[in-house]
C-alpha atoms as a PDB file:
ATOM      1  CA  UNK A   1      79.061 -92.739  88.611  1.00  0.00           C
ATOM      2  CA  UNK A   2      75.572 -94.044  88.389  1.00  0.00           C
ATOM      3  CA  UNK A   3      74.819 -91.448  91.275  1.00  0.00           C
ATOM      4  CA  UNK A   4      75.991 -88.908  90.044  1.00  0.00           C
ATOM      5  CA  UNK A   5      73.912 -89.698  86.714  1.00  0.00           C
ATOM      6  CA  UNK A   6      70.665 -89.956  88.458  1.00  0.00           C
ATOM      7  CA  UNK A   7      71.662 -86.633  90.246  1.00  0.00           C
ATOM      8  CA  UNK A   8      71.996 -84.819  87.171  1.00  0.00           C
ATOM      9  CA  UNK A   9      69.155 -86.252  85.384  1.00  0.00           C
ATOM     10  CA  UNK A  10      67.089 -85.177  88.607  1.00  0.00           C
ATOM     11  CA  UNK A  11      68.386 -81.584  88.441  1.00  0.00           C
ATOM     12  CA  UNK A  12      67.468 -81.185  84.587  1.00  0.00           C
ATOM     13  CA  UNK A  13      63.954 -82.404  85.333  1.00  0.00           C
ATOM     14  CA  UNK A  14      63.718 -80.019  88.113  1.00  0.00           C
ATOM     15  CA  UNK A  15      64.818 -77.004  86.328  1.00  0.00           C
ATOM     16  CA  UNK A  16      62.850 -77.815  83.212  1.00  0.00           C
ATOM     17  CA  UNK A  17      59.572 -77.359  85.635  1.00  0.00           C
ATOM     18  CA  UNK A  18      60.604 -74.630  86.579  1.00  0.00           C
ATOM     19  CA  UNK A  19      61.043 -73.321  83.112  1.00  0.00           C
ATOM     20  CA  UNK A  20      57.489 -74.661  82.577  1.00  0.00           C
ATOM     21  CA  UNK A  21      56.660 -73.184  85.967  1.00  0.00           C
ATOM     22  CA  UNK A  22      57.715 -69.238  84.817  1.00  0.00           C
ATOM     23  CA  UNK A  23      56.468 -69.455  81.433  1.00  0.00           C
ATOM     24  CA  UNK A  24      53.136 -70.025  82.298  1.00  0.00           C
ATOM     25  CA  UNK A  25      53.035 -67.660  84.901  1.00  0.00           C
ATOM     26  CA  UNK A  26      54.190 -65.221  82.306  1.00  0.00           C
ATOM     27  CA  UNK A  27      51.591 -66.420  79.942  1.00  0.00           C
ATOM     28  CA  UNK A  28      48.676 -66.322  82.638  1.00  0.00           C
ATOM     29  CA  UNK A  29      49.209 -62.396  83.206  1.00  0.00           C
ATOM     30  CA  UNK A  30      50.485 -61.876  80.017  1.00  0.00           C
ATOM     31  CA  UNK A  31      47.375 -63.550  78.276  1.00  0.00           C
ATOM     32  CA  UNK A  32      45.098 -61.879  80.640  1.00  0.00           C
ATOM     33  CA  UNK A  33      43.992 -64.935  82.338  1.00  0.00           C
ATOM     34  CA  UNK A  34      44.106 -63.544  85.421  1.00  0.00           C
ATOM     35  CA  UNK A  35      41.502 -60.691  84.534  1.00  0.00           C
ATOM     36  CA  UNK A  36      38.685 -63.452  84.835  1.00  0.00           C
ATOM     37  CA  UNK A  37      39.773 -66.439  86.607  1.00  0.00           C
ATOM     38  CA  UNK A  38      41.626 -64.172  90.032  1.00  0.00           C
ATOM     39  CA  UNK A  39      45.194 -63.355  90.448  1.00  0.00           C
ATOM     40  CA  UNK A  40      46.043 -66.631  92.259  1.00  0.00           C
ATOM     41  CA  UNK A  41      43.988 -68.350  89.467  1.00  0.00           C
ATOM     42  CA  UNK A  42      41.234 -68.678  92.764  1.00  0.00           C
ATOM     43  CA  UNK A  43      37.878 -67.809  90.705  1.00  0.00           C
ATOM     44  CA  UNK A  44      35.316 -65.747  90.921  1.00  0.00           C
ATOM     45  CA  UNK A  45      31.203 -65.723  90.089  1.00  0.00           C
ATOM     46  CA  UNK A  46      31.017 -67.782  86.844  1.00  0.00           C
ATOM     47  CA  UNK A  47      34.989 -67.702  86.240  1.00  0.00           C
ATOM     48  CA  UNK A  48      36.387 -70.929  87.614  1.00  0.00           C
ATOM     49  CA  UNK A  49      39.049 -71.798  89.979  1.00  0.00           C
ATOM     50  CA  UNK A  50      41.571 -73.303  87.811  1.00  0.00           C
ATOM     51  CA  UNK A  51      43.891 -73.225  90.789  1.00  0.00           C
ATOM     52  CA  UNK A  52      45.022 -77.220  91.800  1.00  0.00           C
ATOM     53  CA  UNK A  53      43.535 -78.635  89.018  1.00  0.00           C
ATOM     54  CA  UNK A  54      45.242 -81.818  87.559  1.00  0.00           C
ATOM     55  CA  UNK A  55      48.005 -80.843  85.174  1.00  0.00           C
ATOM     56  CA  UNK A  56      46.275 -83.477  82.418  1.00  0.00           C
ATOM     57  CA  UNK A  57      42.986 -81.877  82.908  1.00  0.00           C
ATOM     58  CA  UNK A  58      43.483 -78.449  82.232  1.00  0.00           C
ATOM     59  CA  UNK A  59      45.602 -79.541  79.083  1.00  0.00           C
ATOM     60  CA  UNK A  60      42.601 -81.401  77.763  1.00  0.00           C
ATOM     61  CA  UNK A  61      40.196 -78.665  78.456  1.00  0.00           C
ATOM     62  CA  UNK A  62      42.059 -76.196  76.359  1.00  0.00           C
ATOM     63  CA  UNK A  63      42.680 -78.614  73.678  1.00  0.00           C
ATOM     64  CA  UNK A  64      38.849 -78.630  73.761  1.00  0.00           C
ATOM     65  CA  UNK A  65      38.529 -74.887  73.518  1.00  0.00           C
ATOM     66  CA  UNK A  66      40.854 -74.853  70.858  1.00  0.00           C
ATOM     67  CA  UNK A  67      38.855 -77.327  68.778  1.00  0.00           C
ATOM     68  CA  UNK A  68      35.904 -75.647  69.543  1.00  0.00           C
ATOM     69  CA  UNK A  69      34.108 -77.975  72.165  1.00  0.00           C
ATOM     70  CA  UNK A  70      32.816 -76.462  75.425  1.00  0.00           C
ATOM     71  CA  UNK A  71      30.201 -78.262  78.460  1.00  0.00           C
ATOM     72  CA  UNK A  72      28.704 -74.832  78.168  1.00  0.00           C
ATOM     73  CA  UNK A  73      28.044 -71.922  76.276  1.00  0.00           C
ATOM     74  CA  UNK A  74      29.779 -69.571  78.660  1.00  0.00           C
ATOM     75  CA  UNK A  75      32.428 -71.710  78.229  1.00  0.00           C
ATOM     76  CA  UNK A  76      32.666 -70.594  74.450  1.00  0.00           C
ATOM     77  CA  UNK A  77      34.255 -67.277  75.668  1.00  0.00           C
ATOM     78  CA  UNK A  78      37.604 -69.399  76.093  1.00  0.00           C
ATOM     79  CA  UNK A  79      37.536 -70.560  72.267  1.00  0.00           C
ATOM     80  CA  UNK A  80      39.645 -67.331  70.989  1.00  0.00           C
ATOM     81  CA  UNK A  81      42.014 -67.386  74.095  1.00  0.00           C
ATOM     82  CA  UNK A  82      42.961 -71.249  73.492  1.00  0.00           C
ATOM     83  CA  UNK A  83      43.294 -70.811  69.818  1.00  0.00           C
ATOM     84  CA  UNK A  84      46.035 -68.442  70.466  1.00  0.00           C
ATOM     85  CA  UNK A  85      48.004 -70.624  72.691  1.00  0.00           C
ATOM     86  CA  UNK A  86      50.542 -73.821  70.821  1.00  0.00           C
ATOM     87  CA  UNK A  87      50.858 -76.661  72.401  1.00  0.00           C
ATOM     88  CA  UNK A  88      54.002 -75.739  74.356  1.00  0.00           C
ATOM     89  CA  UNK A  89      51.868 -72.654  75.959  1.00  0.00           C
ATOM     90  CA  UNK A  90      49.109 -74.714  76.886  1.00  0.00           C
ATOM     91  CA  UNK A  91      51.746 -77.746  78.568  1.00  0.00           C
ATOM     92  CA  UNK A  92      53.484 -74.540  80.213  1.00  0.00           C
ATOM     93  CA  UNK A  93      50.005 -72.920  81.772  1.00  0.00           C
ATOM     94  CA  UNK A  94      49.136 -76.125  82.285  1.00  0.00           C
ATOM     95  CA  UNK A  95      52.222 -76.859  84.874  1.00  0.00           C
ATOM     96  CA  UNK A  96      51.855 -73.215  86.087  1.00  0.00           C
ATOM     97  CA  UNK A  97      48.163 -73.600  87.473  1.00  0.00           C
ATOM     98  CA  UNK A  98      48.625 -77.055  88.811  1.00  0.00           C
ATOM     99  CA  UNK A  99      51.147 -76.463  91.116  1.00  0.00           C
ATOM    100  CA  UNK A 100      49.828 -73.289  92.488  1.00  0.00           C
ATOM    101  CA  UNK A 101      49.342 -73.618  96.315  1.00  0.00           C
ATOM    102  CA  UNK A 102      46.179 -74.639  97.882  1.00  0.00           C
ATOM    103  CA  UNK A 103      45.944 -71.966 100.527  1.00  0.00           C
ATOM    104  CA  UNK A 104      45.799 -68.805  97.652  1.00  0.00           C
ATOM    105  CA  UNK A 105      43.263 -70.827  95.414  1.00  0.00           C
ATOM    106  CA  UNK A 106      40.327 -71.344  97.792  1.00  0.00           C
ATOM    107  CA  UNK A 107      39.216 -67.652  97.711  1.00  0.00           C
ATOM    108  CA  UNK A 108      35.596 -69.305  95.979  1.00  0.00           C
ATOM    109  CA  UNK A 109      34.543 -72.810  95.777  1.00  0.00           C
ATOM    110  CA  UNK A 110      32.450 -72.668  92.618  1.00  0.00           C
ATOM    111  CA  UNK A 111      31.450 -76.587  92.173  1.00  0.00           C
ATOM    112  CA  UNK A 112      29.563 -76.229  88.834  1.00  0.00           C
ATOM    113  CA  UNK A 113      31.843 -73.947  86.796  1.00  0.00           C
ATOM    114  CA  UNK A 114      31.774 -73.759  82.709  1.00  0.00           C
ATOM    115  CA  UNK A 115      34.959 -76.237  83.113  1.00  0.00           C
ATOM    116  CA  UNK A 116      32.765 -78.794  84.428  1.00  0.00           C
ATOM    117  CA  UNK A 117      33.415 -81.755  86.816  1.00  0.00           C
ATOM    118  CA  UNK A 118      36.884 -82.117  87.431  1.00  0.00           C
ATOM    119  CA  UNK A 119      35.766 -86.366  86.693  1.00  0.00           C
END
């Protein structure tokens, strides 16, 4: 019984990332993400590779958009796109661009980016 408990408990954690997954794929094209930061969320010039990053930072980062707060003034471009994201959208992109494979997000390697250090 227990196994068949931990089974189903593993399959509802699995398809809720999966929800997250789609929905902020959905939101990433649908928001026009992709116009700036690359299809596969690779980068390119001054746009970041948001590709990989850790789930936790990219959460944080638009939290800081939304509040206003950016490493760099080309950064401040991002305030109106996080402010129309709630927190469920920004947890959902969040999973989306974390998990996307490493061999479609290496297109540029932009190490000083208006995200700043990944640190």
């Amino acid at each position: 019984m227990k196994v068949v408990l931990l089974i189903l408990i593993y399959t509802l954690i699995l398809c809720a990332n999966s929800l997250e997954y789609e929905a902020g794929r959905d939101l990433y094209y649908g928001k026009g993400c992709s116009s700036c930061h690359g299809t596969n969320a690779e980068g390119s010039g001054q746009n970041p590779k948001l590709a990989n990053r850790p789930k936790e930072y990219l959460m944080k980062k638009l939290v800081d958009f939304q509040n206003g707060k950016s490493n760099t003034q080309s950064g401040q471009i991002m305030f109106s796109f996080a402010r129309s994201l709630n927190q469920k959208d920004i947890n959902d992109i969040s999973t989306y661009l974390s998990t996307l494979k490493k061999e479609t997000s290496d297109k540029y390697d932009i190490s000083d980016d208006i995200l700043g250090s990944v640190d």
